[in-house]
C-alpha atoms as a PDB file:
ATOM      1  CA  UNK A   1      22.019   4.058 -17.779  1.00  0.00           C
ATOM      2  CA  UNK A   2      24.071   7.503 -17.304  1.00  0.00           C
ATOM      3  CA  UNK A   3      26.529   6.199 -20.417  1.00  0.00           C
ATOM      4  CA  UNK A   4      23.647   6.097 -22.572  1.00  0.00           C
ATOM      5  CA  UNK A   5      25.430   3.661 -24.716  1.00  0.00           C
ATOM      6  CA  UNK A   6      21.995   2.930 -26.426  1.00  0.00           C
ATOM      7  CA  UNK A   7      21.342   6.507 -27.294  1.00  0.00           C
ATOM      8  CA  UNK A   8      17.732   6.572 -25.842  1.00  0.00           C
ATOM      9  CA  UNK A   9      16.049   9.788 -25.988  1.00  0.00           C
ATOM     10  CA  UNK A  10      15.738  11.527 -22.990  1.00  0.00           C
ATOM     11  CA  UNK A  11      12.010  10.887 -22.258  1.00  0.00           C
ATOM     12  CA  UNK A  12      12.956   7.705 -22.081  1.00  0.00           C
ATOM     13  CA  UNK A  13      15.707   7.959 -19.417  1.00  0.00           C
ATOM     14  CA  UNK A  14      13.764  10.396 -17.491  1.00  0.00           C
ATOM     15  CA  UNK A  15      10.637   8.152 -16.765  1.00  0.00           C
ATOM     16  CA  UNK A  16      13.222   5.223 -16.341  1.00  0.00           C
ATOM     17  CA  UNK A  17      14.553   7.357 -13.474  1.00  0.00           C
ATOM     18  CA  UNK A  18      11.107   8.293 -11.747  1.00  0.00           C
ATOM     19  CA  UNK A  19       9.954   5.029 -12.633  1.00  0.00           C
ATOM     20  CA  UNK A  20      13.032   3.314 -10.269  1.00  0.00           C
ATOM     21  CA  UNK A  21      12.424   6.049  -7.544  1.00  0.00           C
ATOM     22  CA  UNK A  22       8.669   5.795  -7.646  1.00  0.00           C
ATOM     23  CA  UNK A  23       7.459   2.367  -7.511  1.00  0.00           C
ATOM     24  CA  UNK A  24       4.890   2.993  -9.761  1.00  0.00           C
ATOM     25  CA  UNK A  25       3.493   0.311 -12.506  1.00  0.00           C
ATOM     26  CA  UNK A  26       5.100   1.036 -15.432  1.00  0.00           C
ATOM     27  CA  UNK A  27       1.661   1.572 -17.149  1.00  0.00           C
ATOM     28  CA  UNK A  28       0.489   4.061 -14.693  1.00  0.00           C
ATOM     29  CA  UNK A  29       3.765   5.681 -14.493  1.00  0.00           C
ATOM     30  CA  UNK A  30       4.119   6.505 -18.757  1.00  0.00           C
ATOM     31  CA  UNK A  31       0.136   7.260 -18.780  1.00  0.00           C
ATOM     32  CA  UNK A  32       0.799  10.340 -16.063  1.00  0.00           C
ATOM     33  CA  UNK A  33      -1.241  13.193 -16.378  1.00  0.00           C
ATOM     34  CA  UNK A  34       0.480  16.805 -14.973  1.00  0.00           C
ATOM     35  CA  UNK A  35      -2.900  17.833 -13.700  1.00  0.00           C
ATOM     36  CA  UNK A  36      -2.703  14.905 -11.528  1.00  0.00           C
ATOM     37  CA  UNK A  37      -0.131  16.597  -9.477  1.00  0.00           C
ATOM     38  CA  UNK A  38      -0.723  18.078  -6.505  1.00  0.00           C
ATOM     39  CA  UNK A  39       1.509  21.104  -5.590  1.00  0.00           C
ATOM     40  CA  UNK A  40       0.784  22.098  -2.957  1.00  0.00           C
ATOM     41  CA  UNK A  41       0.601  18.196  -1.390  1.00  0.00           C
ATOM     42  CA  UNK A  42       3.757  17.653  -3.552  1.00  0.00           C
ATOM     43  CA  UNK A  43       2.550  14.626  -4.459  1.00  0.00           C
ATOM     44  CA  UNK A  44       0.477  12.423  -7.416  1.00  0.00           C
ATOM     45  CA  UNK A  45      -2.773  11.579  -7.099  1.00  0.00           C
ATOM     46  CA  UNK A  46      -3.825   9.180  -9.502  1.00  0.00           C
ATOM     47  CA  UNK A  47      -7.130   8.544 -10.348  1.00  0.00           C
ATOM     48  CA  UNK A  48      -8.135   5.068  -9.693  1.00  0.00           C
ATOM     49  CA  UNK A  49      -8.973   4.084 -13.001  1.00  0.00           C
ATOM     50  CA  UNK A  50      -5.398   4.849 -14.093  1.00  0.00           C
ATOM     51  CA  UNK A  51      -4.530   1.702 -16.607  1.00  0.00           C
ATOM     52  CA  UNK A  52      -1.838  -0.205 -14.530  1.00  0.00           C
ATOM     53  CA  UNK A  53      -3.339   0.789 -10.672  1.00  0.00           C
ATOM     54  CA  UNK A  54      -5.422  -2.660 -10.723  1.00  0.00           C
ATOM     55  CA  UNK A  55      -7.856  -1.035  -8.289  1.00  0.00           C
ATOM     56  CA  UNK A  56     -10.528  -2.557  -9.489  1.00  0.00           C
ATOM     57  CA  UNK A  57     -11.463  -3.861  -6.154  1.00  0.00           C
ATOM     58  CA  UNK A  58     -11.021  -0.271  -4.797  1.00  0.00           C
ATOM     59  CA  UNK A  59     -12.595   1.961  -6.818  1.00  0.00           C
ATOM     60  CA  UNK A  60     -12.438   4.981  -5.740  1.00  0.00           C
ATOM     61  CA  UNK A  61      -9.155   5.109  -4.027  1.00  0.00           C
ATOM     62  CA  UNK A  62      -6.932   6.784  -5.792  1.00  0.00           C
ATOM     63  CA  UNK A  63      -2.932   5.915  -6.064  1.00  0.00           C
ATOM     64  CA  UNK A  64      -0.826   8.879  -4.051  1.00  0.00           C
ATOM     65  CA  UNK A  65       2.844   9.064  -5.030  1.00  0.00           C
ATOM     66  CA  UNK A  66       4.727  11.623  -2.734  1.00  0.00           C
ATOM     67  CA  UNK A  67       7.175  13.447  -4.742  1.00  0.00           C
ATOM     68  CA  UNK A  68      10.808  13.202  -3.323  1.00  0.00           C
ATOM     69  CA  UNK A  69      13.185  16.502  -4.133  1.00  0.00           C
ATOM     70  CA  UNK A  70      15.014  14.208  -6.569  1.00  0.00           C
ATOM     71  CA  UNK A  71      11.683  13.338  -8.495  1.00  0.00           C
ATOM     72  CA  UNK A  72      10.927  17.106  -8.757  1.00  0.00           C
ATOM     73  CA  UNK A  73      13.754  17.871 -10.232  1.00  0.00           C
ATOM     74  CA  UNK A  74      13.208  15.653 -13.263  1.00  0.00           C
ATOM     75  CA  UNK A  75       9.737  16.788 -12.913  1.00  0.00           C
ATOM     76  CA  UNK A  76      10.878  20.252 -13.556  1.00  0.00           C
ATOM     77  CA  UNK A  77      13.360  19.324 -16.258  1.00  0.00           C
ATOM     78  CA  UNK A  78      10.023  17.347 -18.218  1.00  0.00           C
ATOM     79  CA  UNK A  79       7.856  20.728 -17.908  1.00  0.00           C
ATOM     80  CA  UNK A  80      10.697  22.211 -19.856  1.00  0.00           C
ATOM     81  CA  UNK A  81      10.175  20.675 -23.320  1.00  0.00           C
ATOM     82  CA  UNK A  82       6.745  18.713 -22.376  1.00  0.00           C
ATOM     83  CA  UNK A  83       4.766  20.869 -19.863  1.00  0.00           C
ATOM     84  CA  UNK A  84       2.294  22.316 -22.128  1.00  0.00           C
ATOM     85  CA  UNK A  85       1.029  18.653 -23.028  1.00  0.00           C
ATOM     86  CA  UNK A  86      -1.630  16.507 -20.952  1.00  0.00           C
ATOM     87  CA  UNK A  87       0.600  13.779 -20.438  1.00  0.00           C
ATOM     88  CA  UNK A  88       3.940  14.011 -18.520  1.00  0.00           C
ATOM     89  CA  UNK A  89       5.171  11.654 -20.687  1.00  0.00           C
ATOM     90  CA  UNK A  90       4.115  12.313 -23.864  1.00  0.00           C
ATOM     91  CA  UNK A  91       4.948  10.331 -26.219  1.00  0.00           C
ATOM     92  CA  UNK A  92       7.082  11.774 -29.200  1.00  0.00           C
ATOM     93  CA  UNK A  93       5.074   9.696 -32.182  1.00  0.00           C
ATOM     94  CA  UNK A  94       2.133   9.106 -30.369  1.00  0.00           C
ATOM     95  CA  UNK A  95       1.306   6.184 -33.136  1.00  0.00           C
ATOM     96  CA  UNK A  96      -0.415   3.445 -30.779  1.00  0.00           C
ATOM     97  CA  UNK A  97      -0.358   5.584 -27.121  1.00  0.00           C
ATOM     98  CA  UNK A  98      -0.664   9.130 -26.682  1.00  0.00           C
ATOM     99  CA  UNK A  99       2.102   8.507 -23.978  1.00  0.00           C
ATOM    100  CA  UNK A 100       5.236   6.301 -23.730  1.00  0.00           C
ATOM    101  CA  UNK A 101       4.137   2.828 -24.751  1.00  0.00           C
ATOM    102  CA  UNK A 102       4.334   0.831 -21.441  1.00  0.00           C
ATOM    103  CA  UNK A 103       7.396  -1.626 -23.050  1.00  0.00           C
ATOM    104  CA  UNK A 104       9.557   1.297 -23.317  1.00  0.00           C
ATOM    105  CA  UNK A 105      11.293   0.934 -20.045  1.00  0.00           C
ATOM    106  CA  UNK A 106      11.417  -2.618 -20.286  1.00  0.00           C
ATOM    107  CA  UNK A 107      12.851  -2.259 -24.100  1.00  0.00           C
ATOM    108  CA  UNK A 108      15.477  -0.053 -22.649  1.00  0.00           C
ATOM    109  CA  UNK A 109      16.826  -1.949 -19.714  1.00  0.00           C
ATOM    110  CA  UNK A 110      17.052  -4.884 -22.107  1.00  0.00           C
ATOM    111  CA  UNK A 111      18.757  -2.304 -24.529  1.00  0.00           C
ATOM    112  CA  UNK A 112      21.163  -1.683 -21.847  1.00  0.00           C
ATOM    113  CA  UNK A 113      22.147  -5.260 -21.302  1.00  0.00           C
ATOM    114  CA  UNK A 114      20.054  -6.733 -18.568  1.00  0.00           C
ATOM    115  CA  UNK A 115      17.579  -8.889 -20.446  1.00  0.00           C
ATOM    116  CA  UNK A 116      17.174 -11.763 -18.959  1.00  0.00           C
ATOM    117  CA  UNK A 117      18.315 -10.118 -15.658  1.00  0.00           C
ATOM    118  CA  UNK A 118      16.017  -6.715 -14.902  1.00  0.00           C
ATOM    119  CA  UNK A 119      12.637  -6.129 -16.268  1.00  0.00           C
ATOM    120  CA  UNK A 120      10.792  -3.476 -15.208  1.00  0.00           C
ATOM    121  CA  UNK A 121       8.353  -4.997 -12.836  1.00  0.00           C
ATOM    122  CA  UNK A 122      11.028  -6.849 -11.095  1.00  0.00           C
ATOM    123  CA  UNK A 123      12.185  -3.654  -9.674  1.00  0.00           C
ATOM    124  CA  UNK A 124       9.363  -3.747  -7.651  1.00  0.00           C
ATOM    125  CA  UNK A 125      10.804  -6.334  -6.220  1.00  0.00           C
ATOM    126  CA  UNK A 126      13.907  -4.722  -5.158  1.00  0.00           C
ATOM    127  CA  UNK A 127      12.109  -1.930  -3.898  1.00  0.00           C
ATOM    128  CA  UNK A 128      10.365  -4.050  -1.282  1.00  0.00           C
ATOM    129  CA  UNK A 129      13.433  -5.744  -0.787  1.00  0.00           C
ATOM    130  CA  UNK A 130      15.506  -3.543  -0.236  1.00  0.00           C
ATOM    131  CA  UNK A 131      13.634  -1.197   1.498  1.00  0.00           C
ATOM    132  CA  UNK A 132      12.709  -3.836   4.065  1.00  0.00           C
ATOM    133  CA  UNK A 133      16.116  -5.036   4.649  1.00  0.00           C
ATOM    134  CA  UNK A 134      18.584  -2.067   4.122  1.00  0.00           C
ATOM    135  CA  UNK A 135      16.252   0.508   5.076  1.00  0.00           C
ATOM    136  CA  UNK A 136      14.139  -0.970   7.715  1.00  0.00           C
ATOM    137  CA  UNK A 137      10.782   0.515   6.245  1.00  0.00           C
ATOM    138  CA  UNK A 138       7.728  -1.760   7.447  1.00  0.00           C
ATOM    139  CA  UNK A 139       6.171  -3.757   5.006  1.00  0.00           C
ATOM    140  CA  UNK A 140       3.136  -2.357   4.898  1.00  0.00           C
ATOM    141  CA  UNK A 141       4.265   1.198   4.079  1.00  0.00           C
ATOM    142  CA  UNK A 142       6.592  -0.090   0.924  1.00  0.00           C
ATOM    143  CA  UNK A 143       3.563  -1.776  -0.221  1.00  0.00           C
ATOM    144  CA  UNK A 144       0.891   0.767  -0.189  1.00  0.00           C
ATOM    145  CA  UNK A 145       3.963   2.811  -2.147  1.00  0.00           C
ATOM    146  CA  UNK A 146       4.234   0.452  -4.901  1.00  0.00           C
ATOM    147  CA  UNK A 147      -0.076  -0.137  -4.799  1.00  0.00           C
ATOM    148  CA  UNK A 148      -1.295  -2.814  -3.457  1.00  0.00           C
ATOM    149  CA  UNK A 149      -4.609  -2.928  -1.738  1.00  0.00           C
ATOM    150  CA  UNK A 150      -4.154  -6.113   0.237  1.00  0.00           C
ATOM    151  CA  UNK A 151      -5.090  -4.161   3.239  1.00  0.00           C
ATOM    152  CA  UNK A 152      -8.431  -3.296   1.585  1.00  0.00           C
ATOM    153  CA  UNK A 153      -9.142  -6.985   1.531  1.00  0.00           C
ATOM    154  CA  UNK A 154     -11.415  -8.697   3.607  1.00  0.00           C
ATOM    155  CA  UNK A 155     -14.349  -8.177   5.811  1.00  0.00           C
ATOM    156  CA  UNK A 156     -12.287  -5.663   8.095  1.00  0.00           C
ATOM    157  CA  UNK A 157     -10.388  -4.502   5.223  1.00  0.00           C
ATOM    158  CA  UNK A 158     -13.393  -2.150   4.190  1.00  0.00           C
ATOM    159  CA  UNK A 159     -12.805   0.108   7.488  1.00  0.00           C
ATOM    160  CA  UNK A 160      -8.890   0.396   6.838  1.00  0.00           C
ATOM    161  CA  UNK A 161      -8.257   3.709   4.831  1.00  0.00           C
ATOM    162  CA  UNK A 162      -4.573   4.041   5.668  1.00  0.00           C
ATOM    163  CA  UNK A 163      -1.846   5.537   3.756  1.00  0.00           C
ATOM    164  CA  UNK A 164       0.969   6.343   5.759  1.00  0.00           C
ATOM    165  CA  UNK A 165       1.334   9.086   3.874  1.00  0.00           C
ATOM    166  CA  UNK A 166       4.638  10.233   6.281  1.00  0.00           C
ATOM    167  CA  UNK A 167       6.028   7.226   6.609  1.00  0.00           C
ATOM    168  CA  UNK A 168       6.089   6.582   2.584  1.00  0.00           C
ATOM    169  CA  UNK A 169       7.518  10.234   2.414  1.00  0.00           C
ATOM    170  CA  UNK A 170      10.254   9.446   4.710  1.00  0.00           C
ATOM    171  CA  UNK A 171      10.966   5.935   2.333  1.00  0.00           C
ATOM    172  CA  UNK A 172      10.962   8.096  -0.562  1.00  0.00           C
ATOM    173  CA  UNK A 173      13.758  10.429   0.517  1.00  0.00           C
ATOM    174  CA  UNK A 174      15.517   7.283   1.598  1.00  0.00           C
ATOM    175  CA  UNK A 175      14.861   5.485  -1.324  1.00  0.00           C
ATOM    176  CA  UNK A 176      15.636   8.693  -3.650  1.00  0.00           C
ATOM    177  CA  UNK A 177      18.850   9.264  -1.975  1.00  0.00           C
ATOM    178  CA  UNK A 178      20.136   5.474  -2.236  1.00  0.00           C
ATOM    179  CA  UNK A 179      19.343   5.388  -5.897  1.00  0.00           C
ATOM    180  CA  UNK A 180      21.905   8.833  -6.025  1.00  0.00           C
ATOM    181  CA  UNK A 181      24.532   7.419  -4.138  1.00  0.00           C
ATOM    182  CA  UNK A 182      24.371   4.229  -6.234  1.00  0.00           C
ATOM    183  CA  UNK A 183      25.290   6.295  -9.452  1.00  0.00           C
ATOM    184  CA  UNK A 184      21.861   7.202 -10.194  1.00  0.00           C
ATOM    185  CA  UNK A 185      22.403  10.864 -11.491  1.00  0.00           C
ATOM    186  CA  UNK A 186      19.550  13.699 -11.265  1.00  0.00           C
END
């Protein structure tokens, strides 16, 4: 991805990057809004009616992201040349989305070669993977990070309001850091 071989424009790249730090759905992640984020938390809240969440089970609970010091860095590079816009991603010809059409990450790692191999949503799968068996995180915490409501389910799942907010923090940094030493550059 660093190479750039398929001269992708840098929007592109950049939500590739928070995309494989965050977890997020793709669609949720391109459809970003800046006034979503939470300074002060450091984190995203996203509305629960954010196309991509599939909350709609949970309405009402919105989707917190915390923000890692690697993720804020690209944040602050994107205010740079798209911080006066609504979306964080906006999208440069804003034909059939106002924002990065959702394929664009997948249309880029299959750009890059991995077709076949990588596709956007099965990153989510390394996430959990990898953060269960490398990094030791708890199941539950990588998936409320990636958004599922499992927990939510059921006739006890209506009293269970957890987020482990501080735990997903702490697999964040991890998770931030491993992409980094990997070759992922910021």
């Amino acid at each position: 991805m660093e190479e750039n071989s398929v001269n992708a424009d840098i929007l592109t790249q950049l939500a590739t990057k928070i995309y494989f730090m965050s977890g997020l759905r793709v669609s949720a992640l391109v459809s970003l809004e800046w006034e979503w984020y939470d300074s002060t938390e450091n984190i995203w809240r996203i509305p629960p009616e954010t196309t991509g969440l599939k909350r709609k089970r949970d309405r009402g609970v919105e989707h917190l992201v915390p923000v890692t010091p690697e993720m804020k860095k690209l944040m602050n590079y994107l205010l740079e040349f798209n911080g006066n816009q609504k979306y964080v991603f906006k999208s440069p010809e804003g034909k059939k989305y106002p924002h990065l059409n959702p394929e664009t990450i997948n249309h880029y790692l299959s750009n890059l070669g991995y077709k076949g191999r990588l596709t956007a949503h099965g990153w989510r799968d390394v996430i959990v993977t990898s953060g269960q068996e490398v990094g030791k995180f708890d199941r539950d915490i990588l998936l409320r990070q990636i958004g599922h409501t499992k927990h939510k389910q059921g006739a006890s799942g209506c009293y269970d309001n957890t987020e482990f907010l501080p735990e997903r923090r702490k697999f964040l940094k991890w998770w931030s850091k491993e992409l980094v030493n990997q070759g992922l550059t910021i």
